[in-house]
Protein backbone atom coordinates (compact mmCIF):
# COMPACT_ATOMS: atom_id res chain seq x y z
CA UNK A 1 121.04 75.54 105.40
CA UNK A 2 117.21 75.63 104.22
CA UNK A 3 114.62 76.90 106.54
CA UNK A 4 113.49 74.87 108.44
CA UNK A 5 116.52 72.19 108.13
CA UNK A 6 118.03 73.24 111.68
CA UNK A 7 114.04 72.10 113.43
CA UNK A 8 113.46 69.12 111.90
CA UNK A 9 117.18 68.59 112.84
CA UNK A 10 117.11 69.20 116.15
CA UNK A 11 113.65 66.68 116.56
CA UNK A 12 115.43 63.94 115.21
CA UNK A 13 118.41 64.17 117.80
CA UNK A 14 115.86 63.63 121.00
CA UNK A 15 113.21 62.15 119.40
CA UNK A 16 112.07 60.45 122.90
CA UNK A 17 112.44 63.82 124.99
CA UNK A 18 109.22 65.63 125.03
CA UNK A 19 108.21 68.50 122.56
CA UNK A 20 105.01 69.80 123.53
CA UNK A 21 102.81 69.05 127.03
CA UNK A 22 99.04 70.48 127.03
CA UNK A 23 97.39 68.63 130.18
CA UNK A 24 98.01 65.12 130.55
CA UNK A 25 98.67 64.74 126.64
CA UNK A 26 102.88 64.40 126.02
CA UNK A 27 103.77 64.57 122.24
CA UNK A 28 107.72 63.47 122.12
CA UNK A 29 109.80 65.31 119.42
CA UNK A 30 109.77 61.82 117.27
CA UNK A 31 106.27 62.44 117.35
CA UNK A 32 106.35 65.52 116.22
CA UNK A 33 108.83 64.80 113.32
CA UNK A 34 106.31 62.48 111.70
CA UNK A 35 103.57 64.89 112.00
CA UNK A 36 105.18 67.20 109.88
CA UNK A 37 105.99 64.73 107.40
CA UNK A 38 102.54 63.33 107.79
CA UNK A 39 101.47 66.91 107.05
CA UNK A 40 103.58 67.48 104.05
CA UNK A 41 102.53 64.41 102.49
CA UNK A 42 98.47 65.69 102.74
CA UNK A 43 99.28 69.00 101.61
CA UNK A 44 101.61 67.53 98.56
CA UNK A 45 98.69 65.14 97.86
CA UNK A 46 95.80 68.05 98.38
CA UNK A 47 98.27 70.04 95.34
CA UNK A 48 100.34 72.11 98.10
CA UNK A 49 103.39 73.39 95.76
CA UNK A 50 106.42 75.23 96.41
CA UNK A 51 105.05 78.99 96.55
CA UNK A 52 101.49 78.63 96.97
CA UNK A 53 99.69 80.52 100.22
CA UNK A 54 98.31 78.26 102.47
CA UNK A 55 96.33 79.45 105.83
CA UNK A 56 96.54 78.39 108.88
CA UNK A 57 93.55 78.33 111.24
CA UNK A 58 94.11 76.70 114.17
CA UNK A 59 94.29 76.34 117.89
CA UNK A 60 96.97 76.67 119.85
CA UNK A 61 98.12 72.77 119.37
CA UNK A 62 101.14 70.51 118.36
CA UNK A 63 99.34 70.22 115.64
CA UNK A 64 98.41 73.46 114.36
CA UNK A 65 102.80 74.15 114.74
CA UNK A 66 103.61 71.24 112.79
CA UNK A 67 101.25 71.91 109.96
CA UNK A 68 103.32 75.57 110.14
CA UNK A 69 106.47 73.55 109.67
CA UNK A 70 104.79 71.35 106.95
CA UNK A 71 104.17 74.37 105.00
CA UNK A 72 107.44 75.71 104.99
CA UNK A 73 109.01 72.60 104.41
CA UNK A 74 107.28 72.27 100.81
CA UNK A 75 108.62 75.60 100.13
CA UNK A 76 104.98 77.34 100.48
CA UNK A 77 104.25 80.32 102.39
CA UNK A 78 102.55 79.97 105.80
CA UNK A 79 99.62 82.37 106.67
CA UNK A 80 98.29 82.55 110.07
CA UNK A 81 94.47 82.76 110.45
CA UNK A 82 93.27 84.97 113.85
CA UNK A 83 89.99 83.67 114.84
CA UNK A 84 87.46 86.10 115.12
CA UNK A 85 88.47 88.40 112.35
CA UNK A 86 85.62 90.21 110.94
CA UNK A 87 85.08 89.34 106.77
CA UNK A 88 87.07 92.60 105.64
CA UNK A 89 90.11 91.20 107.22
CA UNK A 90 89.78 88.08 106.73
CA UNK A 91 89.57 88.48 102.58
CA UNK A 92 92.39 90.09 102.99
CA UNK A 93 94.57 87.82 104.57
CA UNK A 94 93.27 84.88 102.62
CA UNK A 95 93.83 86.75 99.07
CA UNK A 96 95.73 84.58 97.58
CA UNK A 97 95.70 81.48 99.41
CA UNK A 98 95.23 78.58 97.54
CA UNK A 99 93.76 76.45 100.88
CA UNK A 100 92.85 76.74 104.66
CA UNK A 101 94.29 73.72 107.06
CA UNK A 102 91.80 74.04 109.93
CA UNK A 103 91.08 72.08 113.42
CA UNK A 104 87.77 74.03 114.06
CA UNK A 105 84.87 75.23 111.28
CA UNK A 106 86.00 76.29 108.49
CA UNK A 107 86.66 80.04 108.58
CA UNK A 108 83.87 82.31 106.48
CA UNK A 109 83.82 83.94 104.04
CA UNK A 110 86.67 81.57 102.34
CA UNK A 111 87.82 81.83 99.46
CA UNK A 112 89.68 79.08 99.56
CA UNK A 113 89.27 75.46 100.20
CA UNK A 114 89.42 74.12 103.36
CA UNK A 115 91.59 70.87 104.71
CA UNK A 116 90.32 69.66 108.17
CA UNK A 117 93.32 68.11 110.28
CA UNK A 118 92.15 64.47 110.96
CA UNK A 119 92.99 60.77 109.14
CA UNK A 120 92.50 61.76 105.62
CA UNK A 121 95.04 64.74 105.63
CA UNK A 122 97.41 62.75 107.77
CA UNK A 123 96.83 59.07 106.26
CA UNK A 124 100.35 59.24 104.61
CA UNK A 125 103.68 59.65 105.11
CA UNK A 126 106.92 61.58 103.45
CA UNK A 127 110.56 62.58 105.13
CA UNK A 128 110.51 65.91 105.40
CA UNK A 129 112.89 67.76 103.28
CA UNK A 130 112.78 71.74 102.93
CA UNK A 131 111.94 72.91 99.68
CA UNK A 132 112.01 76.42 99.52
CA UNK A 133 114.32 78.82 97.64
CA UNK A 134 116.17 81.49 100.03
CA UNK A 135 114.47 84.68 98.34
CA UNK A 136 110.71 82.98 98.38
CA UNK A 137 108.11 84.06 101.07
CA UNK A 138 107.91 81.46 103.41
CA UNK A 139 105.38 83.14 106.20
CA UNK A 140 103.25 86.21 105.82
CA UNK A 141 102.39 87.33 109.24
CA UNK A 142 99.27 89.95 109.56
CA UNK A 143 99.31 92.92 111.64
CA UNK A 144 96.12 93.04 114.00
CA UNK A 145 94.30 95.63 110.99
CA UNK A 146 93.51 98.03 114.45
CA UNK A 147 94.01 100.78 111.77
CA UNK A 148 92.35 99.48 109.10
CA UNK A 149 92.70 96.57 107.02
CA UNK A 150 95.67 93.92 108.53
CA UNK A 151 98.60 94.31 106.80
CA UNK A 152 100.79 91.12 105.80
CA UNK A 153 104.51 91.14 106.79
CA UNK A 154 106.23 88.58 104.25
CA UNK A 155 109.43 86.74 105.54
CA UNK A 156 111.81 85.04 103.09
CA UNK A 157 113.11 81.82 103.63
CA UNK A 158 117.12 82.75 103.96
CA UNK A 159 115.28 85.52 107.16
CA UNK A 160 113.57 82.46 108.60
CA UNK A 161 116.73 80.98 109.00
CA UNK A 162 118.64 84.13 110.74
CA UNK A 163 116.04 83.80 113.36
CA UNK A 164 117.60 80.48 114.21
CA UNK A 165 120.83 81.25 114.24
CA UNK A 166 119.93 84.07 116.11
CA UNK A 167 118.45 81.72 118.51
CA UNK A 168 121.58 79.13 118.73
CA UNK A 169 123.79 82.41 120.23
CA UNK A 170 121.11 83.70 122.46
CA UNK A 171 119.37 82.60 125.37
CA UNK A 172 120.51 79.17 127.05
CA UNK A 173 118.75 75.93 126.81
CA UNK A 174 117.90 76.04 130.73
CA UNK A 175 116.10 79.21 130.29
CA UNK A 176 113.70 77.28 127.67
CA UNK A 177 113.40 74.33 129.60
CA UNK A 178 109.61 74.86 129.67
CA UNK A 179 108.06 77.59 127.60
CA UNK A 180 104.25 78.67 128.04
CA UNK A 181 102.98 78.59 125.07
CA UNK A 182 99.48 80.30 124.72
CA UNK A 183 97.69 82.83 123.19
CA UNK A 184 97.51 82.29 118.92
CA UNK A 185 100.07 80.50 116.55
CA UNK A 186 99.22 84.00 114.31
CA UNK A 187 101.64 85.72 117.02
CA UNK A 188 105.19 86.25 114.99
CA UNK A 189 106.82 86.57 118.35
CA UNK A 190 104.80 83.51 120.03
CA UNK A 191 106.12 81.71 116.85
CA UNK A 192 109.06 82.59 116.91
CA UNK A 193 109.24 81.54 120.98
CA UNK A 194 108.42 78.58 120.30
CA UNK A 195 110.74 78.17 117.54
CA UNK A 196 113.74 79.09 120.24
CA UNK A 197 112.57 76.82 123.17
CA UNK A 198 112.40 73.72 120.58
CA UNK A 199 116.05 74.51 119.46
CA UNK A 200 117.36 74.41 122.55
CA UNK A 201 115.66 71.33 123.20
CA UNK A 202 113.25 72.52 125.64
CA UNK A 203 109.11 71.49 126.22
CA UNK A 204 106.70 74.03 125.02
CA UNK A 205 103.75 73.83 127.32
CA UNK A 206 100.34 74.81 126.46
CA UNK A 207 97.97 75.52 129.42
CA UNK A 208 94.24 74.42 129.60
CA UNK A 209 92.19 77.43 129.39
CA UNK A 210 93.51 81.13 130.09
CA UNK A 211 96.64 81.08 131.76
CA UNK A 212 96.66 82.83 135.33
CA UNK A 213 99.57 84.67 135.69
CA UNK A 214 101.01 85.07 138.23
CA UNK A 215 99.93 81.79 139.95
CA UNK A 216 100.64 79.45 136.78
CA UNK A 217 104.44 79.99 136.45
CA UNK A 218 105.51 77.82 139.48
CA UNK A 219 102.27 75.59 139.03
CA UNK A 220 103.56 74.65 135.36
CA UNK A 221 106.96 74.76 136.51
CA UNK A 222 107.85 77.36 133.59
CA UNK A 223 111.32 78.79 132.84
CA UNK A 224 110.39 81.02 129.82
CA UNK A 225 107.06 83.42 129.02
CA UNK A 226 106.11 86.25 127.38
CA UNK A 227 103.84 88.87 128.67
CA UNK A 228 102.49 92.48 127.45
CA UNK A 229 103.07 95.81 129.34
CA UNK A 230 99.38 95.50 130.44
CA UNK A 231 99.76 91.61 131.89
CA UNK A 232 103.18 92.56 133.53
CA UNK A 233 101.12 95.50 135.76
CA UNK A 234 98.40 93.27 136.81
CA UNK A 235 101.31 90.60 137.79
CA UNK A 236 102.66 93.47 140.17
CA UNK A 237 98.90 94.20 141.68
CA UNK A 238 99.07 90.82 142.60
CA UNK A 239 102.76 90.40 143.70
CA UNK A 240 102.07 93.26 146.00
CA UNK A 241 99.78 91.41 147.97
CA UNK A 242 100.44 88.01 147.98
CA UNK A 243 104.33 86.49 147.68
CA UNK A 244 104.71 84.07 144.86
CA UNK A 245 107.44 81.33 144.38
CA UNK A 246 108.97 82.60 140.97
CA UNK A 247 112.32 81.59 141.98
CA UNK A 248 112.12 78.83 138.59
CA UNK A 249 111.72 81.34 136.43
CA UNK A 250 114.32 82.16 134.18
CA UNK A 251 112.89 84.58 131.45
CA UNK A 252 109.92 86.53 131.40
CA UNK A 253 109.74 88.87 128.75
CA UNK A 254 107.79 91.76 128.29
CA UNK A 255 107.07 93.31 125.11
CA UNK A 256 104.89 94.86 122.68
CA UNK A 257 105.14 98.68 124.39
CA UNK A 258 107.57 100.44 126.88
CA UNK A 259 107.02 99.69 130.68
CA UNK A 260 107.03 103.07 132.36
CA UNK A 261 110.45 102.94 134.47
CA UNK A 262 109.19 103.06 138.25
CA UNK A 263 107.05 99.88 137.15
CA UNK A 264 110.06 97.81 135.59
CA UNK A 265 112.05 98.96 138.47
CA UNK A 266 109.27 97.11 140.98
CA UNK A 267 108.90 94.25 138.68
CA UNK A 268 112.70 93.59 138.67
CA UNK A 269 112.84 93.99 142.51
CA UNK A 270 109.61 91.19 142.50
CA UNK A 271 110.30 89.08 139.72
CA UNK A 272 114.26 89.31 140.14
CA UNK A 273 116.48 88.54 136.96
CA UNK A 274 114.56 86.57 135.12
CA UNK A 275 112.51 89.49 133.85
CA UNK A 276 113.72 91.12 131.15
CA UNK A 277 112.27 94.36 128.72
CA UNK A 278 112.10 93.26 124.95
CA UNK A 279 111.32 95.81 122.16
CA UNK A 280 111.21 94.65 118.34
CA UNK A 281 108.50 94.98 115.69
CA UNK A 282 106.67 92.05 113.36
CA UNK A 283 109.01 93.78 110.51
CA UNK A 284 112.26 93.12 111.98
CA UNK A 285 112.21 90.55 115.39
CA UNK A 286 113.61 91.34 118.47
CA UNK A 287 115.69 94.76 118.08
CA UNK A 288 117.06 95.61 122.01
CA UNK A 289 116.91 93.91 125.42
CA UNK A 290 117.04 95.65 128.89
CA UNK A 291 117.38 93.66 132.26
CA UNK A 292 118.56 93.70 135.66
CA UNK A 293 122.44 93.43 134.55
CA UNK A 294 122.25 96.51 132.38
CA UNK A 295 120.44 98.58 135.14
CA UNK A 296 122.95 97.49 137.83
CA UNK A 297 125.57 98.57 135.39
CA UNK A 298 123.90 101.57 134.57
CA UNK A 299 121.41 102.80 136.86
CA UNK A 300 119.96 105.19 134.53
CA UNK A 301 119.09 102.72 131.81
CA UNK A 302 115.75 102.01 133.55
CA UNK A 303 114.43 104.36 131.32
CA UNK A 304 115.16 102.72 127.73
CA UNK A 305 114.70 99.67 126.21
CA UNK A 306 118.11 98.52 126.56
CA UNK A 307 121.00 97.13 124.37
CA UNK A 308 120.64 95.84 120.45
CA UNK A 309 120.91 92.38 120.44
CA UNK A 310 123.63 90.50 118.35
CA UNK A 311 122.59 91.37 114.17
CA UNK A 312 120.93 94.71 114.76
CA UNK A 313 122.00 97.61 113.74
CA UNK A 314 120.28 100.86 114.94
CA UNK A 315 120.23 104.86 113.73
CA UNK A 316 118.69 107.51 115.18
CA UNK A 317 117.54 109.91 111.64
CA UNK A 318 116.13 113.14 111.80
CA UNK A 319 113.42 113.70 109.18
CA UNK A 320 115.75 114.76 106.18
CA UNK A 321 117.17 110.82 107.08
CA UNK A 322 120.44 111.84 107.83
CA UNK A 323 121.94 110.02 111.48
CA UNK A 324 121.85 112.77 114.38
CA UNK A 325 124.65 112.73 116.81
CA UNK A 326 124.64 110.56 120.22
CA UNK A 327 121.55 112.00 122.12
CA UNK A 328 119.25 113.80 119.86
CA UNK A 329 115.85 112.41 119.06
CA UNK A 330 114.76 111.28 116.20
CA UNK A 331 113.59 108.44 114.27
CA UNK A 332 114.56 104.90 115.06
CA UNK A 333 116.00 102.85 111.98
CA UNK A 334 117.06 99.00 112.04
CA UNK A 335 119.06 97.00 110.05
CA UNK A 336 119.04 93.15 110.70
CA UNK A 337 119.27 89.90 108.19
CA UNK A 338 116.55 89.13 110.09
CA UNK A 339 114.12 91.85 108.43
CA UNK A 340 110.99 91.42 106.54
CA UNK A 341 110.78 91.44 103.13
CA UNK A 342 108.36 93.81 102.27
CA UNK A 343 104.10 93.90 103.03
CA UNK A 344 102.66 91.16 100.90
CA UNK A 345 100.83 92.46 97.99
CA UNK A 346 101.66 96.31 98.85
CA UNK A 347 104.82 97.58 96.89
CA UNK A 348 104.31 101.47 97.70
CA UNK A 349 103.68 100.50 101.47
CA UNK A 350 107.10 98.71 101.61
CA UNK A 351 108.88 101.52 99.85
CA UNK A 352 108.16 104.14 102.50
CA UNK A 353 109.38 101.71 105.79
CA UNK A 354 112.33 99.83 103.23
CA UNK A 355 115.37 101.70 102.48
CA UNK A 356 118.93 100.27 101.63
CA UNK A 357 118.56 97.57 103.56
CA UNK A 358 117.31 99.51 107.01
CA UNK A 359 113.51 99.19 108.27
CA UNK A 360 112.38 102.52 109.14
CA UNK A 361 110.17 101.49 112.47
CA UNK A 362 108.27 104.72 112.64
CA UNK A 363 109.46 105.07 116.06
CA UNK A 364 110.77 108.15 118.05
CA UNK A 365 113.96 107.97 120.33
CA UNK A 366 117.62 108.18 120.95
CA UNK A 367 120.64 106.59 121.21
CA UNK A 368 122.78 107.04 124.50
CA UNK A 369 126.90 106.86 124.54
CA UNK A 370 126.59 103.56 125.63
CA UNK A 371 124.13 102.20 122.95
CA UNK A 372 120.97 102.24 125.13
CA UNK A 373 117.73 103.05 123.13
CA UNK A 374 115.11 105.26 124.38
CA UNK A 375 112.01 105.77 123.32
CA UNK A 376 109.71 108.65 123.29
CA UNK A 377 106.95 108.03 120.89
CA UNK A 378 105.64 106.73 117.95
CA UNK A 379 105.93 109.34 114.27
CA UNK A 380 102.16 108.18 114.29
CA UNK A 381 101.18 108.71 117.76
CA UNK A 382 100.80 112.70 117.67
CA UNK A 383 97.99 115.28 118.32
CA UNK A 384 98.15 118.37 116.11
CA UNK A 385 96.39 121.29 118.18
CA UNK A 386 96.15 124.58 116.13
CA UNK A 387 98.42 123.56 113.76
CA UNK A 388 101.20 122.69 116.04
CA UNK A 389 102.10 118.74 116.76
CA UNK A 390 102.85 117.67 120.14
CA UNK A 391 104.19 113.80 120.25
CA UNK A 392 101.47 111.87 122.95
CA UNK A 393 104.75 109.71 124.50
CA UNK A 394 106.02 112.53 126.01
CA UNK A 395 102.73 113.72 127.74
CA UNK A 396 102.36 110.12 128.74
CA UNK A 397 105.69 109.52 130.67
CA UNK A 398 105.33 113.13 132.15
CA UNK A 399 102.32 111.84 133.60
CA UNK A 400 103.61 108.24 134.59
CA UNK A 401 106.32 110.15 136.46
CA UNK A 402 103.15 111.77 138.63
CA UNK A 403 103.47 110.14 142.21
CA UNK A 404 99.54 109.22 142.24
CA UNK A 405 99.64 107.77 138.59
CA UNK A 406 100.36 104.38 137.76
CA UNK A 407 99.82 104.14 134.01
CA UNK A 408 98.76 106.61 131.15
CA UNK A 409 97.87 107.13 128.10
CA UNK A 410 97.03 110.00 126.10
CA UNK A 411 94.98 110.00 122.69
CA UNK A 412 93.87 112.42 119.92
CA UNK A 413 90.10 113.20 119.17
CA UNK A 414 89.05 115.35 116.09
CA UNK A 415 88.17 119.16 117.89
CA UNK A 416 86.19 121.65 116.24
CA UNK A 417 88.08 124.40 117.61
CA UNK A 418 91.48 123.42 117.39
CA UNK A 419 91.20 120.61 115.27
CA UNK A 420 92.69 118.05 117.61
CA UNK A 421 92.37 117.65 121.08
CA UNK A 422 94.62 115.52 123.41
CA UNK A 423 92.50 113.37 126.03
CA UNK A 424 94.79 111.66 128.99
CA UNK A 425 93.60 108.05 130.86
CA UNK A 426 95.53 107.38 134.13
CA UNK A 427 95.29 104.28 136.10
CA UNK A 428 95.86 105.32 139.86
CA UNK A 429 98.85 104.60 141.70
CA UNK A 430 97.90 101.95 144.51
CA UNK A 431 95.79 103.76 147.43
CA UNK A 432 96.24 107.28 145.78
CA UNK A 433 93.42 109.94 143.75
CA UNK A 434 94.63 111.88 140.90
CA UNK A 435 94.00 115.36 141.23
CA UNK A 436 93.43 116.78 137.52
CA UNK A 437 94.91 120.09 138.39
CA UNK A 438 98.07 118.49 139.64
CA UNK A 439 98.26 116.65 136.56
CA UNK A 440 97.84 119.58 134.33
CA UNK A 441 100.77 121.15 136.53
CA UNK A 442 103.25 118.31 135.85
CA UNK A 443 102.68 118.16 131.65
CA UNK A 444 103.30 122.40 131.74
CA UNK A 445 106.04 122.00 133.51
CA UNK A 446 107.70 118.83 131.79
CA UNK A 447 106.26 120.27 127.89
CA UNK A 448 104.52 123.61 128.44
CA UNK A 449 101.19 124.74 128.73
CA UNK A 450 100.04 123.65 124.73
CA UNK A 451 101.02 120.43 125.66
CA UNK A 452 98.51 120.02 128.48
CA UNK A 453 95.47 117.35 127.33
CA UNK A 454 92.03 118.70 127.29
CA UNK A 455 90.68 116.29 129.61
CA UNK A 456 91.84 114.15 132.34
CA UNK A 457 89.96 110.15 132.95
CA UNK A 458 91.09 107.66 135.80
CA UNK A 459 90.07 104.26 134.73
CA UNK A 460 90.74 101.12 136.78
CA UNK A 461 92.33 99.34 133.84
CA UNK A 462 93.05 100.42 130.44
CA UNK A 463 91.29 98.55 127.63
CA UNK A 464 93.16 96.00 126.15
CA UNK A 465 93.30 95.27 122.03
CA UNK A 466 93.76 91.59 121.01
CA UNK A 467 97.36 92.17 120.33
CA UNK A 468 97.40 92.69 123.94
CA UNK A 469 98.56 96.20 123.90
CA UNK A 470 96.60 98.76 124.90
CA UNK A 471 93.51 99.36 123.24
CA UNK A 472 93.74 103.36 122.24
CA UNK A 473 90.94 103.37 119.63
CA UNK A 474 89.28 102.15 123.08
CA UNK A 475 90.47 105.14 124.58
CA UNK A 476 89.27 107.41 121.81
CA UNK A 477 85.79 106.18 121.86
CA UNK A 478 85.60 107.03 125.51
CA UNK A 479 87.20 110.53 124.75
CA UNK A 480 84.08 110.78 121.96
């Protein structure tokens, strides 16, 4: 079945139940149906054809979704648009895109034309009929570019439609009964969200303004979210002081880094079972999930990222690439129908994270007996100090584990005498005062004295990139 055949299905079999709910507006899945097809017919009309690139740059509206759909319908390839991208990124994710629908000005520099959403893009009409080929790119998502300059993650059309079956086995149409839907429709796994709740026939609700977590969940009436590391510990500063009515909540996920394990523990004893720990990249979708079940089963699973979910494969490789036994570290492959195709434009990029059909996710961990994943860093995320590399994620959970520390982070700054230096950021434990020399104490004894970072910072709250993870070049302009 052509992507998207099993959405526009699923509209037409409840096309008076309610899609999408932003204030007092209601858009019914009917609704939504013939905005799609309203779309397709504009973009046909503005010379839209099966593999051109065409951006999106739009709000967080029914609207900007179904011109998504429209897209990928005609068999083109859907590029989301972050506002706010500075010109160097945003020539590069608009190379090659032969127009820009947008609800807002037009983004600059273009080099494409733009196609406002109003009458004249949605004067006509056509039934909506998916057009693309299985092995054509039918969305190009783009990585935030904190490294440099974004780079585009191209889906196929035959990977689109994994995700939905994918979606059909997983998580039950109660738990999507209302989804909040916020943020940017550039977000793969906001996309993709909103993708499940719609399947399973559920509303997707968009708030007005900034959501207010915790306090918005019950006020919405919400069954389904999604929340980084970062919102999930300033949930818990408030939980700890004020009791919340989450007891309609039937899926909070939290993704897009580790949660350090005496934190998850807390948030599954406030939140209950409806929290859950997610870990997946933009390259291959959701790879694991960890919640309350596996932790009762296994206490000691607190500490990994849990289970793959149905479709994923994982290894554990050491750096020759050959699998290391049940245990050892090493570094995380995936294999899932669900996988990227390659980065858009960038053949010798692909090549070194592609291989036989696994994604190499440039992640450090191991496998348990029982098929838990645990992480311990990222191949990237070292500091090499006199010629000897010491992996940051274990200095960071060493200092998690610290009594007085609630969160940290540890970075690496060029150093003229040993050519990199390690700098650590804590976040205090409630009430408590990290004492530096404590803290050096618990990394020598966990890693060894090299290990120790050159300088200790307690920050109130860690900066926060527009992914929502946290913001480490941040950190490393403080440690500057």
């Amino acid at each position: 079945m052509a992507f998207p055949q099993d959405l526009l299905d699923s509209l037409r079999r409840a096309p008076d139940a309610i899609a999408f709910e932003h204030g007092d507006r209601r858009m019914r899945r009917g609704e939504v149906l013939d905005l799609i097809g309203r779309f397709a017919a504009g973009l046909r009309a503005a010379g839209i054809r099966p593999g051109d690139g065409v951006g999106l740059a739009t709000g967080v509206t029914p609207e900007g979704w179904a011109a998504q759909i429209a897209v990928q319908t005609l068999g083109a390839r859907a590029v989301g648009v972050r506002a706010g991208l500075p010109a160097a990124h945003l020539d590069a994710v608009l190379d090659g895109v032969a127009a820009v629908v947008t609800d807002a000005e037009p983004p600059e520099p273009a080099g494409a034309r733009t196609l406002p959403i109003g009458p004249e893009l949605l004067a006509a009409y056509e039934e909506p009929v998916p057009c693309g080929k299985p092995s054509d790119i039918g969305w190009v998502v783009f990585t935030s570019g904190s490294t440099g300059v974004p780079k585009g993650v191209a889906y196929r059309f035959d990977a689109l439609g994994e995700f939905g079956l994918e979606q059909r086995a997983g998580d039950s149409a109660e738990d999507y009964r209302r989804f909040l839907l916020f943020g940017t429709l550039s977000s793969a796994v906001m996309v993709l969200h909103v993708q499940a709740c719609l399947l399973a026939g559920g509303t997707a609700v968009i708030p007005e303004g900034l959501p207010d977590f915790p306090w918005i969940l019950p006020r919405l009436d919400i069954t389904a979210a999604l929340v980084t590391v970062p919102r999930l510990y300033r949930m818990l500063d408030v939980l700890r002081e004020e009791e919340i009515d989450l007891s309609g909540l039937r899926m909070l996920t939290v993704a897009g880094s580790p949660v350090e394990p005496g934190l998850l523990a807390e948030g599954f004893a406030r939140i209950g079972p409806a929290l859950r720990q997610g870990y997946g990249q933009t390259e291959t979708g959701k790879l694991t999930v960890l919640d309350t079940a596996d932790v009762s089963a296994r206490p000691e699973a607190i500490a990994s990222v849990g289970l793959p979910v149905e479709g994923v494969s994982l290894e554990v490789r050491d750096a020759s690439g050959r699998a290391v036994p049940v245990g050892e570290t090493g570094e995380v492959f995936a294999r899932t129908a669900r996988a990227f195709a390659g980065y858009w434009r960038d053949p010798a990029l692909s090549a070194t994270v592609l291989a036989d059909g696994w994604v190499r996710t440039q992640d450090i961990g191991r496998l348990d007996e029982h098929g838990f994943l645990y992480l311990t860093g990222r191949a990237r995320d070292v500091v090499i100090v006199n010629a000897v590399i010491h992996y940051t994620g274990p200095i960071e959970r060493a200092l998690a584990a610290h009594s007085a520390v609630d969160q940290a982070y540890v970075v690496a700054v060029p150093d003229e005498r040993t050519g990199e230096a390690a700098h650590a950021f804590v976040v205090a434990a409630p009430g408590r005062d990290p004492d530096p020399g404590e803290l050096r104490a618990a990394v020598a004894a966990e890693l060894g004295e090299a290990a120790v970072p050159a300088s200790f910072t307690v920050l109130d709250e860690v900066p926060v990139a527009e992914s929502g993870k946290p913001d480490k070049a941040a950190l490393r302009a403080l440690a500057g």
